[in-house]
N, C-alpha and C. Protein backbone atom coordinates (compact mmCIF):
# COMPACT_ATOMS: atom_id res chain seq x y z
N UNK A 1 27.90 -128.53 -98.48
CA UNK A 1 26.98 -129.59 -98.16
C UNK A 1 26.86 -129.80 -96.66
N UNK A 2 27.74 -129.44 -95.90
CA UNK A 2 27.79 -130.19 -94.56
C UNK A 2 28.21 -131.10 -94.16
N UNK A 3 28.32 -131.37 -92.68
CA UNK A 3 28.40 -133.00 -91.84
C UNK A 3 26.87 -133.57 -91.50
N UNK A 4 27.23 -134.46 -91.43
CA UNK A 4 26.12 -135.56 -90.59
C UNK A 4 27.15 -136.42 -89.44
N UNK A 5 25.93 -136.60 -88.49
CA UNK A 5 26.16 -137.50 -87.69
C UNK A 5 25.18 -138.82 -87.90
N UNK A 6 26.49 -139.78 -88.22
CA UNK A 6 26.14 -141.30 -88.32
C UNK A 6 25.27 -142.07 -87.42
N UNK A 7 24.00 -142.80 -87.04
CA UNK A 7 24.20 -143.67 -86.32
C UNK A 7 23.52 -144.79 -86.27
N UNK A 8 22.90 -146.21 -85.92
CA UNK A 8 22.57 -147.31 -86.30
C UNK A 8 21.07 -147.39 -87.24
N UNK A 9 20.27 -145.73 -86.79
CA UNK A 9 19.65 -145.62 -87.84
C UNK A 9 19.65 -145.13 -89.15
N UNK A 10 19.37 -145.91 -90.06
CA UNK A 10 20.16 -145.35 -91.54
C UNK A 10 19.38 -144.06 -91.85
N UNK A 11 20.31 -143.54 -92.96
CA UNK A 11 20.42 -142.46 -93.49
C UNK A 11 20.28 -142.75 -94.75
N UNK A 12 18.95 -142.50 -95.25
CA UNK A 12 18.73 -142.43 -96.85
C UNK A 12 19.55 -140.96 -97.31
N UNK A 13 20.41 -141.79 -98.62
CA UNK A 13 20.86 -140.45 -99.19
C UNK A 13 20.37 -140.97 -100.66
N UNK A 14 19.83 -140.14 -101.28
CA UNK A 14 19.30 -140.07 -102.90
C UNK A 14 19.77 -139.10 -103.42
N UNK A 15 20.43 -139.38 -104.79
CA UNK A 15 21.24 -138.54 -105.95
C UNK A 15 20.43 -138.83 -107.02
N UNK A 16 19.99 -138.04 -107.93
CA UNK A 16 20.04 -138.05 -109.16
C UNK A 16 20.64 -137.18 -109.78
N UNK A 17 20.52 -137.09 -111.02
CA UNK A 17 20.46 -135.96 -112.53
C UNK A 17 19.56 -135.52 -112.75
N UNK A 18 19.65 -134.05 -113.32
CA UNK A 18 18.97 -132.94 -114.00
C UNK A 18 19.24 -132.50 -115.12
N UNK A 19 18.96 -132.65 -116.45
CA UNK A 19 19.28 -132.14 -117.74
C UNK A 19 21.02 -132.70 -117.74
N UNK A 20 21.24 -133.79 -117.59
CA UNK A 20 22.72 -134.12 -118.19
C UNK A 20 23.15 -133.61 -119.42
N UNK A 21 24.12 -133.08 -118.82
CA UNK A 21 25.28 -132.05 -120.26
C UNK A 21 24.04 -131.31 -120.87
N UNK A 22 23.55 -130.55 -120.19
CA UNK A 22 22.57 -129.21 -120.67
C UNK A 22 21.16 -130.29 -121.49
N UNK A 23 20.95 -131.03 -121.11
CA UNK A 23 19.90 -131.56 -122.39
C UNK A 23 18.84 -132.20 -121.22
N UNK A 24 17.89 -132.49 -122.34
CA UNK A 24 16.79 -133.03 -121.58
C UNK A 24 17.28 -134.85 -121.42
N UNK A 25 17.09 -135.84 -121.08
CA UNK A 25 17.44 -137.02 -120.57
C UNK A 25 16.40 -137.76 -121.26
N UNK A 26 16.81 -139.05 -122.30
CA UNK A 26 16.07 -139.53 -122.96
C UNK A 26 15.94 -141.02 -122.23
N UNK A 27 16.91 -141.14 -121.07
CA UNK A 27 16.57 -142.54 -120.33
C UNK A 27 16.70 -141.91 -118.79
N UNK A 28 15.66 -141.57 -118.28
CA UNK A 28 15.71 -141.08 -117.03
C UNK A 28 15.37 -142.29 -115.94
N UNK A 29 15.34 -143.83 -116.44
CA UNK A 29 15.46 -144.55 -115.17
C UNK A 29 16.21 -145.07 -114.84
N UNK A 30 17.75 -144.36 -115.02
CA UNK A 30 19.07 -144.75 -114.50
C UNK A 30 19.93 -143.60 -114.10
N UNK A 31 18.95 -142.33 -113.65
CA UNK A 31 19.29 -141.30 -112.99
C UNK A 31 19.44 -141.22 -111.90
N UNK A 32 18.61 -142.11 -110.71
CA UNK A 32 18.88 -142.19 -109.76
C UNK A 32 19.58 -142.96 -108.69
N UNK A 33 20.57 -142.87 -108.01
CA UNK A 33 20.81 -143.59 -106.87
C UNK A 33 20.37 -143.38 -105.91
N UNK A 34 20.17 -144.61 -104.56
CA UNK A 34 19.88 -144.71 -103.55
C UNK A 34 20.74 -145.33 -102.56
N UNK A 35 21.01 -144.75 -101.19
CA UNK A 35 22.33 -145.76 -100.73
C UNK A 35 21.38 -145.09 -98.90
N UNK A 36 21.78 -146.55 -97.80
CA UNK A 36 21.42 -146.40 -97.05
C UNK A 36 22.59 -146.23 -95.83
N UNK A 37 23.01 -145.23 -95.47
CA UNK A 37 24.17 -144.99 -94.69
C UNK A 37 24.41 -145.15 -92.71
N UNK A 38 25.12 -146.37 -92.79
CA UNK A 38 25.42 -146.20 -91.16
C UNK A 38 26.25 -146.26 -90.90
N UNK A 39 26.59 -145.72 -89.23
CA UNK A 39 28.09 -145.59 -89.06
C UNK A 39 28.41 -146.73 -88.49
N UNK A 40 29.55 -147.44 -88.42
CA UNK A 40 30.25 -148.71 -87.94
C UNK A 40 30.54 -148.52 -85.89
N UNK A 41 30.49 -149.40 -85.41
CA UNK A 41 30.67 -149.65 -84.02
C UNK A 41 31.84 -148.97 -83.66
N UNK A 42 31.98 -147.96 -82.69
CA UNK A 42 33.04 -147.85 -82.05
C UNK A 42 33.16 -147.33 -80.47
N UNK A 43 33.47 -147.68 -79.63
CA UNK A 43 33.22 -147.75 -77.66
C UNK A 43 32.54 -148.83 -77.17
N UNK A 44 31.73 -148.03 -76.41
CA UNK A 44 31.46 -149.27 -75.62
C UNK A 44 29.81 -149.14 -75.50
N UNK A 45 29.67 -150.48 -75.34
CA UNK A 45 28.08 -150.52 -75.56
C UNK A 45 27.43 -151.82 -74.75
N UNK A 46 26.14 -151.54 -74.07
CA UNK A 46 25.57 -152.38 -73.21
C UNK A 46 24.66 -153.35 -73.77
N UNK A 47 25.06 -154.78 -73.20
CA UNK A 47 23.32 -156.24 -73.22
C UNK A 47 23.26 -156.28 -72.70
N UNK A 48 21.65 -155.88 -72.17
CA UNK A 48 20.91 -156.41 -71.03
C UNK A 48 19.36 -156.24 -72.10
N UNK A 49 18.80 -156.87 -70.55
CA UNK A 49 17.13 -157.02 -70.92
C UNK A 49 16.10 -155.98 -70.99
N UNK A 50 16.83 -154.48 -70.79
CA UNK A 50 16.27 -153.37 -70.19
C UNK A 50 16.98 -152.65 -70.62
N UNK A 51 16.52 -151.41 -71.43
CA UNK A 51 17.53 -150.00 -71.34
C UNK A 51 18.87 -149.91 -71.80
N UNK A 52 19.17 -150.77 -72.34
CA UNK A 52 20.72 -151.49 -72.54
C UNK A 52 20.55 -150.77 -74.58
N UNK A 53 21.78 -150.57 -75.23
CA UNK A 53 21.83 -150.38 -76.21
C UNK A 53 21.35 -152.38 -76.88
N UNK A 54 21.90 -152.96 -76.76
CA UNK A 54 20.99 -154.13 -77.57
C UNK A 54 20.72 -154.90 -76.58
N UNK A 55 19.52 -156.12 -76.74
CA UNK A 55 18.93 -156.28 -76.06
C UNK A 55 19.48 -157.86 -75.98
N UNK A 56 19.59 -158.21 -76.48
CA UNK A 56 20.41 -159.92 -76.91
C UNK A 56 21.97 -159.97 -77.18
N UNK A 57 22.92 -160.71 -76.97
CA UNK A 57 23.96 -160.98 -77.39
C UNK A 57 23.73 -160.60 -79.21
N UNK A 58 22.72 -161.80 -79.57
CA UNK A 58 22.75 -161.97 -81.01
C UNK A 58 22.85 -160.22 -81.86
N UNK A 59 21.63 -159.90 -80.81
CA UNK A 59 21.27 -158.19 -81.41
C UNK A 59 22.57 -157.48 -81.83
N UNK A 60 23.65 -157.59 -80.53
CA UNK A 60 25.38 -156.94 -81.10
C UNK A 60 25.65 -157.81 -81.61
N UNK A 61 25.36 -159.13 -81.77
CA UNK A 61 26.62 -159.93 -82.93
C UNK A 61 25.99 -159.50 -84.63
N UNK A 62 24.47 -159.34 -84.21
CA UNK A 62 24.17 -158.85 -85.84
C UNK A 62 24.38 -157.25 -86.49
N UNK A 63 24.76 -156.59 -85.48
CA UNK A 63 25.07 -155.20 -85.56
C UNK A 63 26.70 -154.75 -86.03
N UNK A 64 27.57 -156.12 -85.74
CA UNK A 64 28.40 -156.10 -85.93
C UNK A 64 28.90 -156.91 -87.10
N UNK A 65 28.44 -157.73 -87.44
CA UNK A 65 28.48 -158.85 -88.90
C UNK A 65 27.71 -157.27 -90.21
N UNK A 66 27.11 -156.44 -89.71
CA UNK A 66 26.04 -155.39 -90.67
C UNK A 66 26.91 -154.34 -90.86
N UNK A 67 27.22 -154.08 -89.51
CA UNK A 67 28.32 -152.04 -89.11
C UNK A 67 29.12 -152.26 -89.40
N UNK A 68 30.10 -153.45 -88.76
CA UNK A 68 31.29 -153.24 -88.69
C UNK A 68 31.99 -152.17 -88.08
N UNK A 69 33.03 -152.70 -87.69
CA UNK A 69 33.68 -151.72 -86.87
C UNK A 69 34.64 -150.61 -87.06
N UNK A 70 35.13 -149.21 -86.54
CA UNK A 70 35.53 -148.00 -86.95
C UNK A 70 36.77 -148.07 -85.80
N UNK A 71 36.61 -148.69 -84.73
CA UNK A 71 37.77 -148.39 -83.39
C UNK A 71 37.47 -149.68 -82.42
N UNK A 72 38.34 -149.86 -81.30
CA UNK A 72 37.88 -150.72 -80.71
C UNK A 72 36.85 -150.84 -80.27
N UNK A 73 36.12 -152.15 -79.51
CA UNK A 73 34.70 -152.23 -79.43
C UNK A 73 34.27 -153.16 -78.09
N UNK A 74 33.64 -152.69 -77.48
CA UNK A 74 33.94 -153.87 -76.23
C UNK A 74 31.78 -153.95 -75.67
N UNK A 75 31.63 -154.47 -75.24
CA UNK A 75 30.33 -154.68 -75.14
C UNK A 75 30.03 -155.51 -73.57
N UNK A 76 29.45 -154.29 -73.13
CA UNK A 76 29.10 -155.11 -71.84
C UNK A 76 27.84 -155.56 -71.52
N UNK A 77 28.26 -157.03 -70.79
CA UNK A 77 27.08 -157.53 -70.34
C UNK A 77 26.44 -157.22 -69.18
N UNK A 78 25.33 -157.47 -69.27
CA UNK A 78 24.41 -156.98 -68.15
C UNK A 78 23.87 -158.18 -66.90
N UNK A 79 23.44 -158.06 -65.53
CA UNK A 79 22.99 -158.62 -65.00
C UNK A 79 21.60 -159.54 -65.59
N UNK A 80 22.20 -160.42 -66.52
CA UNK A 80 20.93 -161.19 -67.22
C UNK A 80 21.31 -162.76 -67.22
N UNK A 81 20.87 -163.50 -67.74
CA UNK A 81 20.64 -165.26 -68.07
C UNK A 81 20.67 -164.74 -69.61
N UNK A 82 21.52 -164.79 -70.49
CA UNK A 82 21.28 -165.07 -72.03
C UNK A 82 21.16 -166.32 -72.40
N UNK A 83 19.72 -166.65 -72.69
CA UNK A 83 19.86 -167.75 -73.15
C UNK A 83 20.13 -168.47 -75.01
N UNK A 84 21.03 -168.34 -75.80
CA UNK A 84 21.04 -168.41 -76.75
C UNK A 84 22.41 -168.12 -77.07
N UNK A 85 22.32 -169.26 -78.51
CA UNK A 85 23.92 -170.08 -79.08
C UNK A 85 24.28 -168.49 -80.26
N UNK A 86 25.36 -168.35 -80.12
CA UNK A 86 25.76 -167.33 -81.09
C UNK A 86 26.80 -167.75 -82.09
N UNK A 87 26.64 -167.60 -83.15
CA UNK A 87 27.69 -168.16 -84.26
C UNK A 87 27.70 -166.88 -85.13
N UNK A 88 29.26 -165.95 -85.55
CA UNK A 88 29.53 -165.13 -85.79
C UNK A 88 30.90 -165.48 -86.94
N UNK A 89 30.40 -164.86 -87.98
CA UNK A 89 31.06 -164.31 -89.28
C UNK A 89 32.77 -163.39 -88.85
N UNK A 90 33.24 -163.18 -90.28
CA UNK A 90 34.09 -161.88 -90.08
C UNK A 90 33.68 -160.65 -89.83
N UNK A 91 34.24 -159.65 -89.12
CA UNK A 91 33.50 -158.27 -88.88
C UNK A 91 34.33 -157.71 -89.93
N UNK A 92 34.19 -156.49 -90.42
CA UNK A 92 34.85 -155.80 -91.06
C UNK A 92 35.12 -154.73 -90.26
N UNK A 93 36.76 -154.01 -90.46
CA UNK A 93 37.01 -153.11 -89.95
C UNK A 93 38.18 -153.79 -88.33
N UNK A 94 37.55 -155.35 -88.21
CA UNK A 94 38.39 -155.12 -87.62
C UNK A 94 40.09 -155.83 -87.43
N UNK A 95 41.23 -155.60 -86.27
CA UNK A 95 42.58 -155.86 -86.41
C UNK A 95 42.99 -155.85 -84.98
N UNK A 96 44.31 -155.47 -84.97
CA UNK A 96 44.95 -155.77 -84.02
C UNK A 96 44.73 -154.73 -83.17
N UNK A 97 44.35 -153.29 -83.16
CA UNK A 97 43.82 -152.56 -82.81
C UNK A 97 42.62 -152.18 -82.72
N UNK A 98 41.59 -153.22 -83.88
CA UNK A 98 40.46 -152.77 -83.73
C UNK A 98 39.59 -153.91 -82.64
N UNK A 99 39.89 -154.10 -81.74
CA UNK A 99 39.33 -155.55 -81.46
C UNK A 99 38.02 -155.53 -80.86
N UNK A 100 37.03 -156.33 -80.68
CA UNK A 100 35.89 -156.60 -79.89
C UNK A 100 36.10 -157.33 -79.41
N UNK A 101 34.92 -156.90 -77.90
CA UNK A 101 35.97 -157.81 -76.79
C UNK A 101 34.09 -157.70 -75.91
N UNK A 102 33.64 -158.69 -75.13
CA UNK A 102 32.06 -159.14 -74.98
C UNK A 102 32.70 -159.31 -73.55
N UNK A 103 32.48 -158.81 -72.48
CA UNK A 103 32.79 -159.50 -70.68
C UNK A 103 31.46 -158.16 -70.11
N UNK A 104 31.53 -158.63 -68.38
CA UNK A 104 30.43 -158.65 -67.75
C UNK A 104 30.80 -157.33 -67.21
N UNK A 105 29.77 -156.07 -67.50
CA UNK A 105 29.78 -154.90 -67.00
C UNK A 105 30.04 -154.67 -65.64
N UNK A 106 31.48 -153.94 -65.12
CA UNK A 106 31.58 -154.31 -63.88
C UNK A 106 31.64 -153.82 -62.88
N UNK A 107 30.19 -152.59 -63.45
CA UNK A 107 29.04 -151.98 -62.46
C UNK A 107 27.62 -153.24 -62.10
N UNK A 108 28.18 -154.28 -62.75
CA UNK A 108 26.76 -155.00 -62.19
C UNK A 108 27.66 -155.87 -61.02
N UNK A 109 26.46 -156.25 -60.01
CA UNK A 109 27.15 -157.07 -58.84
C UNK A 109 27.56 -158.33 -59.54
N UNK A 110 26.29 -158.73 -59.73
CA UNK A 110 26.06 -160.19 -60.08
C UNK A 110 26.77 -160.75 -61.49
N UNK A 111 27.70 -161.97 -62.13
CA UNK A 111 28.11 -161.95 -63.46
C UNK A 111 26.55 -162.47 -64.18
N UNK A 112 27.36 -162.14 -65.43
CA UNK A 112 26.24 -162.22 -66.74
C UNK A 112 26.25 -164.03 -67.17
N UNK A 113 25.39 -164.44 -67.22
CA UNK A 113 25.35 -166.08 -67.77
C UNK A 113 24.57 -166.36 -69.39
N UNK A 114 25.32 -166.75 -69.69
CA UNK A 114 24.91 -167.76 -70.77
C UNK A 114 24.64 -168.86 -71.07
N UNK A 115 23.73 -169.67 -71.45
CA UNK A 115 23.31 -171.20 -71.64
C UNK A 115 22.63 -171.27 -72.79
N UNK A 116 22.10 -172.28 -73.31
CA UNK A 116 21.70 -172.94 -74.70
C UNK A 116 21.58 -174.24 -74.44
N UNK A 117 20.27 -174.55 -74.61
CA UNK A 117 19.66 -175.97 -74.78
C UNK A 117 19.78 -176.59 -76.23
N UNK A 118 20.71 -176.79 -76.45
CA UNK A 118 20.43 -177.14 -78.27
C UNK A 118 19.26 -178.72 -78.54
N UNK A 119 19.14 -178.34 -79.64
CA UNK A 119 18.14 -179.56 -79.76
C UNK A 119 18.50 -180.48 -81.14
N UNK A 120 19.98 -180.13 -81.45
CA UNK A 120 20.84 -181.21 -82.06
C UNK A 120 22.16 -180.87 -82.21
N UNK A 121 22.86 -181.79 -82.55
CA UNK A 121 24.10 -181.54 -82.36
C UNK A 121 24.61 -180.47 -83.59
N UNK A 122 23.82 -180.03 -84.40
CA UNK A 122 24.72 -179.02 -85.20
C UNK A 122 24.56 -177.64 -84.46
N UNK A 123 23.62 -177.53 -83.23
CA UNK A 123 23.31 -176.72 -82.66
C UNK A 123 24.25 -176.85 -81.13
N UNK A 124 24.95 -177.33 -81.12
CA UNK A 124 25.38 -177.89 -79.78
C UNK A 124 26.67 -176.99 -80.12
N UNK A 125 26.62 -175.57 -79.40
CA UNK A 125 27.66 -174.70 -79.06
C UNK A 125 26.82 -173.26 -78.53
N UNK A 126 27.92 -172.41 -77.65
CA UNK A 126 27.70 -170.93 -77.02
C UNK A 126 28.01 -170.18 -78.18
N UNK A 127 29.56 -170.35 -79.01
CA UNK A 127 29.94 -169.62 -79.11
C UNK A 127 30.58 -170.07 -80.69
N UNK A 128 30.11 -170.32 -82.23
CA UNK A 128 30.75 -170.52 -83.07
C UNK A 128 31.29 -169.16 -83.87
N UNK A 129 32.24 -169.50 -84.28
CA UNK A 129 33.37 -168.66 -85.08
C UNK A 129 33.36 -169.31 -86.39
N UNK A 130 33.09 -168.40 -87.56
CA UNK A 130 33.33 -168.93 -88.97
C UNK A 130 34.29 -168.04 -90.18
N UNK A 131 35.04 -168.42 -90.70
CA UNK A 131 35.93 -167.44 -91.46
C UNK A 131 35.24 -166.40 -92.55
């Protein structure tokens, strides 16, 4: 069959059956599966507003609540203003070795900022954590 190489764009893989146990198939609409395959986060990867692997904080926090992670994971920020509150789930995949870790790329001069205007108090945070 081969390898593939994994990556944030999925990979349709489709299986079915052909004549199960030599015969013709008298319920053929439970022959097929469908499964959409990606590979989980692992190095290092850029936010910024430009050219950057995601383009928003949120963009890696939803890539990572989806992928999950394979190795450690660290994500750098870019010379930008993010403006927007991030509230993040469990990742899967990761531990004491697998950790993600979000600080300011430090090929850029300038640091990376974050702010959020919330417009009520259930919205009034940068940074929520939920089990």
């Amino acid at each position: 069959m081969g390898s593939v190489t994994l990556s944030f764009t999925p990979l349709v893989l489709k299986v079915w059956t052909y004549n199960p146990n030599n015969t013709t198939d008298t319920v053929p609409v439970n022959d097929t599966i469908t499964l959409e395959l990606v590979s989980s986060l692992s190095g290092s990867y850029t936010i910024d507003t430009a050219g950057a692997d995601f383009a928003t904080i949120q963009d890696a926090v939803d890539a990572l609540q989806n992928f999950g992670v394979c190795n450690a994971v660290t994500f750098l920020l870019g010379n930008a203003n993010f403006n927007e509150n991030i509230e993040i789930g469990p990742i899967a995949g990761t531990s004491f070795i697998n950790t993600v870790t979000f600080k300011t790329d430090p090929n850029n001069a300038a640091m990376a900022n974050q702010s959020y205007s919330a417009s009520s108090a259930a919205t009034n945070y940068l940074w929520k954590f939920n089990d």
